[in-house]
N, C-alpha and C. Protein backbone atom coordinates (compact mmCIF):
# COMPACT_ATOMS: atom_id res chain seq x y z
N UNK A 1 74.47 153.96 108.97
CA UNK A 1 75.88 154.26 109.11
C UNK A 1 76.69 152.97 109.00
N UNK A 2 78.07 152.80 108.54
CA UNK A 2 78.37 152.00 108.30
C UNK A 2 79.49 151.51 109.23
N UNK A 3 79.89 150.30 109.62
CA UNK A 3 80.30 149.66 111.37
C UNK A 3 81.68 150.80 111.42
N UNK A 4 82.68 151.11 110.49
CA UNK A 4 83.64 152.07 110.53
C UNK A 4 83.53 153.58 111.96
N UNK A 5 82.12 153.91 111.57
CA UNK A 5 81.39 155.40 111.42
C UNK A 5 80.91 154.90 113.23
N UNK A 6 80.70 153.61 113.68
CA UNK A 6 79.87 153.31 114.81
C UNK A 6 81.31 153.28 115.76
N UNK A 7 82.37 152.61 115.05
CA UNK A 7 83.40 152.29 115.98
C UNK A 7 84.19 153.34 116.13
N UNK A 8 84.02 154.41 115.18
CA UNK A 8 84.65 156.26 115.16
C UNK A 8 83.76 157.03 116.44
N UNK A 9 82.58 156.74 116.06
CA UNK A 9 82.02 157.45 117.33
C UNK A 9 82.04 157.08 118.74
N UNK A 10 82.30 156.06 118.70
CA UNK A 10 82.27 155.04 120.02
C UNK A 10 83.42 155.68 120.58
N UNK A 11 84.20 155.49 120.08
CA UNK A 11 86.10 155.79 120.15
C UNK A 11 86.21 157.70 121.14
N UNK A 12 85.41 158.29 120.15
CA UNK A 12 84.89 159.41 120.50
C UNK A 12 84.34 159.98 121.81
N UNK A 13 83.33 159.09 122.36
CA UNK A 13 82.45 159.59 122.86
C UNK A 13 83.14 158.93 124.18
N UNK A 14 84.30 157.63 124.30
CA UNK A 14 84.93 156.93 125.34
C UNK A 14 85.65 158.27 125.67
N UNK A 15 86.52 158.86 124.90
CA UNK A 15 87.31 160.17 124.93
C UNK A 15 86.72 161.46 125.75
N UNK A 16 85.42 161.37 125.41
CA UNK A 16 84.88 162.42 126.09
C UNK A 16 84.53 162.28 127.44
N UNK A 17 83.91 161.14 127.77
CA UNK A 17 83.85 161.10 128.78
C UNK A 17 85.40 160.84 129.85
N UNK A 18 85.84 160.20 129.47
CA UNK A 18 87.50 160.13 130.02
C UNK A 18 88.16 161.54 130.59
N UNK A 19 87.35 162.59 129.44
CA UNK A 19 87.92 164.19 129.94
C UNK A 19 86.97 164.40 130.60
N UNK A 20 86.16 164.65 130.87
CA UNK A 20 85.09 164.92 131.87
C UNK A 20 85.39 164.56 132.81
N UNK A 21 85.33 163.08 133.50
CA UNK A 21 85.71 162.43 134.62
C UNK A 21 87.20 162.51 134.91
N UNK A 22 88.30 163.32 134.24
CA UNK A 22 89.77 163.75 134.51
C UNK A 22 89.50 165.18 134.96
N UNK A 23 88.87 166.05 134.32
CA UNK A 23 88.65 167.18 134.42
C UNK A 23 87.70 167.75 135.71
N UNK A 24 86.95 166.91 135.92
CA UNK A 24 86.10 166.73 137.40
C UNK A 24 86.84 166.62 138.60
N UNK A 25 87.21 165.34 138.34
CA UNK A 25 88.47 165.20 139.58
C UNK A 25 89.54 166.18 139.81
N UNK A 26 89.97 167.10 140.79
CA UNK A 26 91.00 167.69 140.94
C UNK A 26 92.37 166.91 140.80
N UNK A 27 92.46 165.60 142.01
CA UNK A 27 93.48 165.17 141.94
C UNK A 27 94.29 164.45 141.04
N UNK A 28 93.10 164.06 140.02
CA UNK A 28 93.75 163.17 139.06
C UNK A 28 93.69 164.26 138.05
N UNK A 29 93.23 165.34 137.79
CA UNK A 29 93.54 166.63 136.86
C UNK A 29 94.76 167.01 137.26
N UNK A 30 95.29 167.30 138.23
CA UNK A 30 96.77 167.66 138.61
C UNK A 30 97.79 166.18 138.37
N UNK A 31 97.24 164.92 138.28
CA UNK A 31 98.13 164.66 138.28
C UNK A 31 98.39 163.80 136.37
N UNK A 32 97.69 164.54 135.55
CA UNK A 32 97.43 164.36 134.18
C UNK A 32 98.44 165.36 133.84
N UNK A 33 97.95 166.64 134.36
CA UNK A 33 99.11 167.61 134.22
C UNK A 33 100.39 167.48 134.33
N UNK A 34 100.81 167.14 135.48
CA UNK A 34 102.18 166.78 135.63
C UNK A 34 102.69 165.76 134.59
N UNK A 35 101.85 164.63 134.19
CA UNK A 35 102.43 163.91 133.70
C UNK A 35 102.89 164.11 132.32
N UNK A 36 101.61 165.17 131.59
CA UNK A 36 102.06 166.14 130.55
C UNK A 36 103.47 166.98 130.38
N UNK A 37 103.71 167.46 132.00
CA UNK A 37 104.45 168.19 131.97
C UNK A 37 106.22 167.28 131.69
N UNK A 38 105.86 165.93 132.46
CA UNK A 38 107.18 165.46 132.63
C UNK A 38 107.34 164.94 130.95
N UNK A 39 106.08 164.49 130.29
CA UNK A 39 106.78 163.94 129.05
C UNK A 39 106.91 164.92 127.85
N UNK A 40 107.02 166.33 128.37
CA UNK A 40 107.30 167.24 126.88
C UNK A 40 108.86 167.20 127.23
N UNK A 41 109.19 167.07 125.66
CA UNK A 41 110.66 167.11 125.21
C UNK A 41 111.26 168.14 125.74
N UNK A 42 112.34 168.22 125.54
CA UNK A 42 113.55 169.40 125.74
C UNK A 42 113.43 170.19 124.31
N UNK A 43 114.42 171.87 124.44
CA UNK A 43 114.55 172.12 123.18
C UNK A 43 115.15 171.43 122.12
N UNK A 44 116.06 170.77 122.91
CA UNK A 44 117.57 169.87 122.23
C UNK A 44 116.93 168.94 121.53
N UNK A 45 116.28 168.34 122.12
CA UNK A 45 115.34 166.88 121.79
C UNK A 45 114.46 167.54 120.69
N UNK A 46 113.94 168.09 120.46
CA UNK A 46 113.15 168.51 119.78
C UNK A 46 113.69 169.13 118.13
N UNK A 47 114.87 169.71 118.85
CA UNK A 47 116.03 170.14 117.60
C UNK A 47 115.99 168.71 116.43
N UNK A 48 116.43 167.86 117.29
CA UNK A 48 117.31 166.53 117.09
C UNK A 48 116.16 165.53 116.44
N UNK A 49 115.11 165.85 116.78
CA UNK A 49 113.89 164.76 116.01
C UNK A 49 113.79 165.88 114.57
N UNK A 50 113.54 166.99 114.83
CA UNK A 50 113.65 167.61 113.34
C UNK A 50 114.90 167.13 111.95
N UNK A 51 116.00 167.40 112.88
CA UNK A 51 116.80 167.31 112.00
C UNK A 51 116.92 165.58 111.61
N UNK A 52 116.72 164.58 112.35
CA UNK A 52 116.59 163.52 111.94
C UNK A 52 115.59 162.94 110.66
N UNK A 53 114.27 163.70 110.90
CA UNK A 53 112.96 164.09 109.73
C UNK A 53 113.58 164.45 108.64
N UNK A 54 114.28 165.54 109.02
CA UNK A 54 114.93 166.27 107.47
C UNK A 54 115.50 165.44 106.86
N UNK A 55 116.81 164.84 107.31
CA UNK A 55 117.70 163.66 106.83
C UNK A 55 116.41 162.98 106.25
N UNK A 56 116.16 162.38 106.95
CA UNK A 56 115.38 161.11 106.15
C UNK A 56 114.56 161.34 104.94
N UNK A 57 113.85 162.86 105.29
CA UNK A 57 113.04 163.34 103.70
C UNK A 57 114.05 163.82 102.75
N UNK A 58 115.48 164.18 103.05
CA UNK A 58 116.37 164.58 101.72
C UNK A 58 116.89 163.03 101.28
N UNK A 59 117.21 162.26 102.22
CA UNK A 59 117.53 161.14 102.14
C UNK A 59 116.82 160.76 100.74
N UNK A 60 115.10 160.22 101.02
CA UNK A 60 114.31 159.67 100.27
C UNK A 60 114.41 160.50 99.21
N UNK A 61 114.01 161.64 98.97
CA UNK A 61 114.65 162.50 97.84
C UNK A 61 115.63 162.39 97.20
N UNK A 62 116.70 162.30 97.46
CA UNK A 62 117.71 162.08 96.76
C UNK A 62 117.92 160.86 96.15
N UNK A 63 116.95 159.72 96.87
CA UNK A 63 117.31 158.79 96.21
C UNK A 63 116.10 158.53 95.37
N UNK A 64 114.88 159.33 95.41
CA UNK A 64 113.96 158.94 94.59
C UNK A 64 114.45 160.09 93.24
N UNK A 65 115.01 161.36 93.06
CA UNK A 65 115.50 161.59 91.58
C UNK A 65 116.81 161.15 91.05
N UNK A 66 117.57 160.62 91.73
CA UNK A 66 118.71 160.58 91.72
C UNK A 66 119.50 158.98 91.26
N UNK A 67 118.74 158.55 92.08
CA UNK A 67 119.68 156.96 91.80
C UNK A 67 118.50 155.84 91.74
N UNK A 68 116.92 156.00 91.67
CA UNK A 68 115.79 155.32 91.36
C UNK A 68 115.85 155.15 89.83
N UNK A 69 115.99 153.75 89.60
CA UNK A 69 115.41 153.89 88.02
C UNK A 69 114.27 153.54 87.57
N UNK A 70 113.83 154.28 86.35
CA UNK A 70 112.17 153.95 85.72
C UNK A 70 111.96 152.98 85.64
């Protein structure tokens, strides 16, 4: 395997165990949760990163047929 494929699995298998030993623990499972809970966006927020995406992909669009020359 090649060092890429060793440092992918490694990466992996740190992950797994990390959920195991979160998922074991009650208290620190509740308090993973919460912290999930406090960092999900609003609807608004969520509106507002879309429409910012959009802009920027009509943006690039428009300027890649439009005003890019060959």
């Amino acid at each position: 395997m090649s060092r890429s494929r060793w440092i992918l699995l490694t990466l992996f298998a740190v992950i797994a165990v990390a959920a195991i030993y979160v998922g074991m623990n009650p208290e620190m499972a509740s308090r993973y949760a919460q912290a999930q809970r406090d960092a999900a966006l609003s609807a608004d927020s969520k509106e507002t990163i879309t429409l910012v995406i959009g802009l920027a992909i009509a943006a690039y669009l428009g300027w890649f047929f439009l005003i890019r020359k060959n």
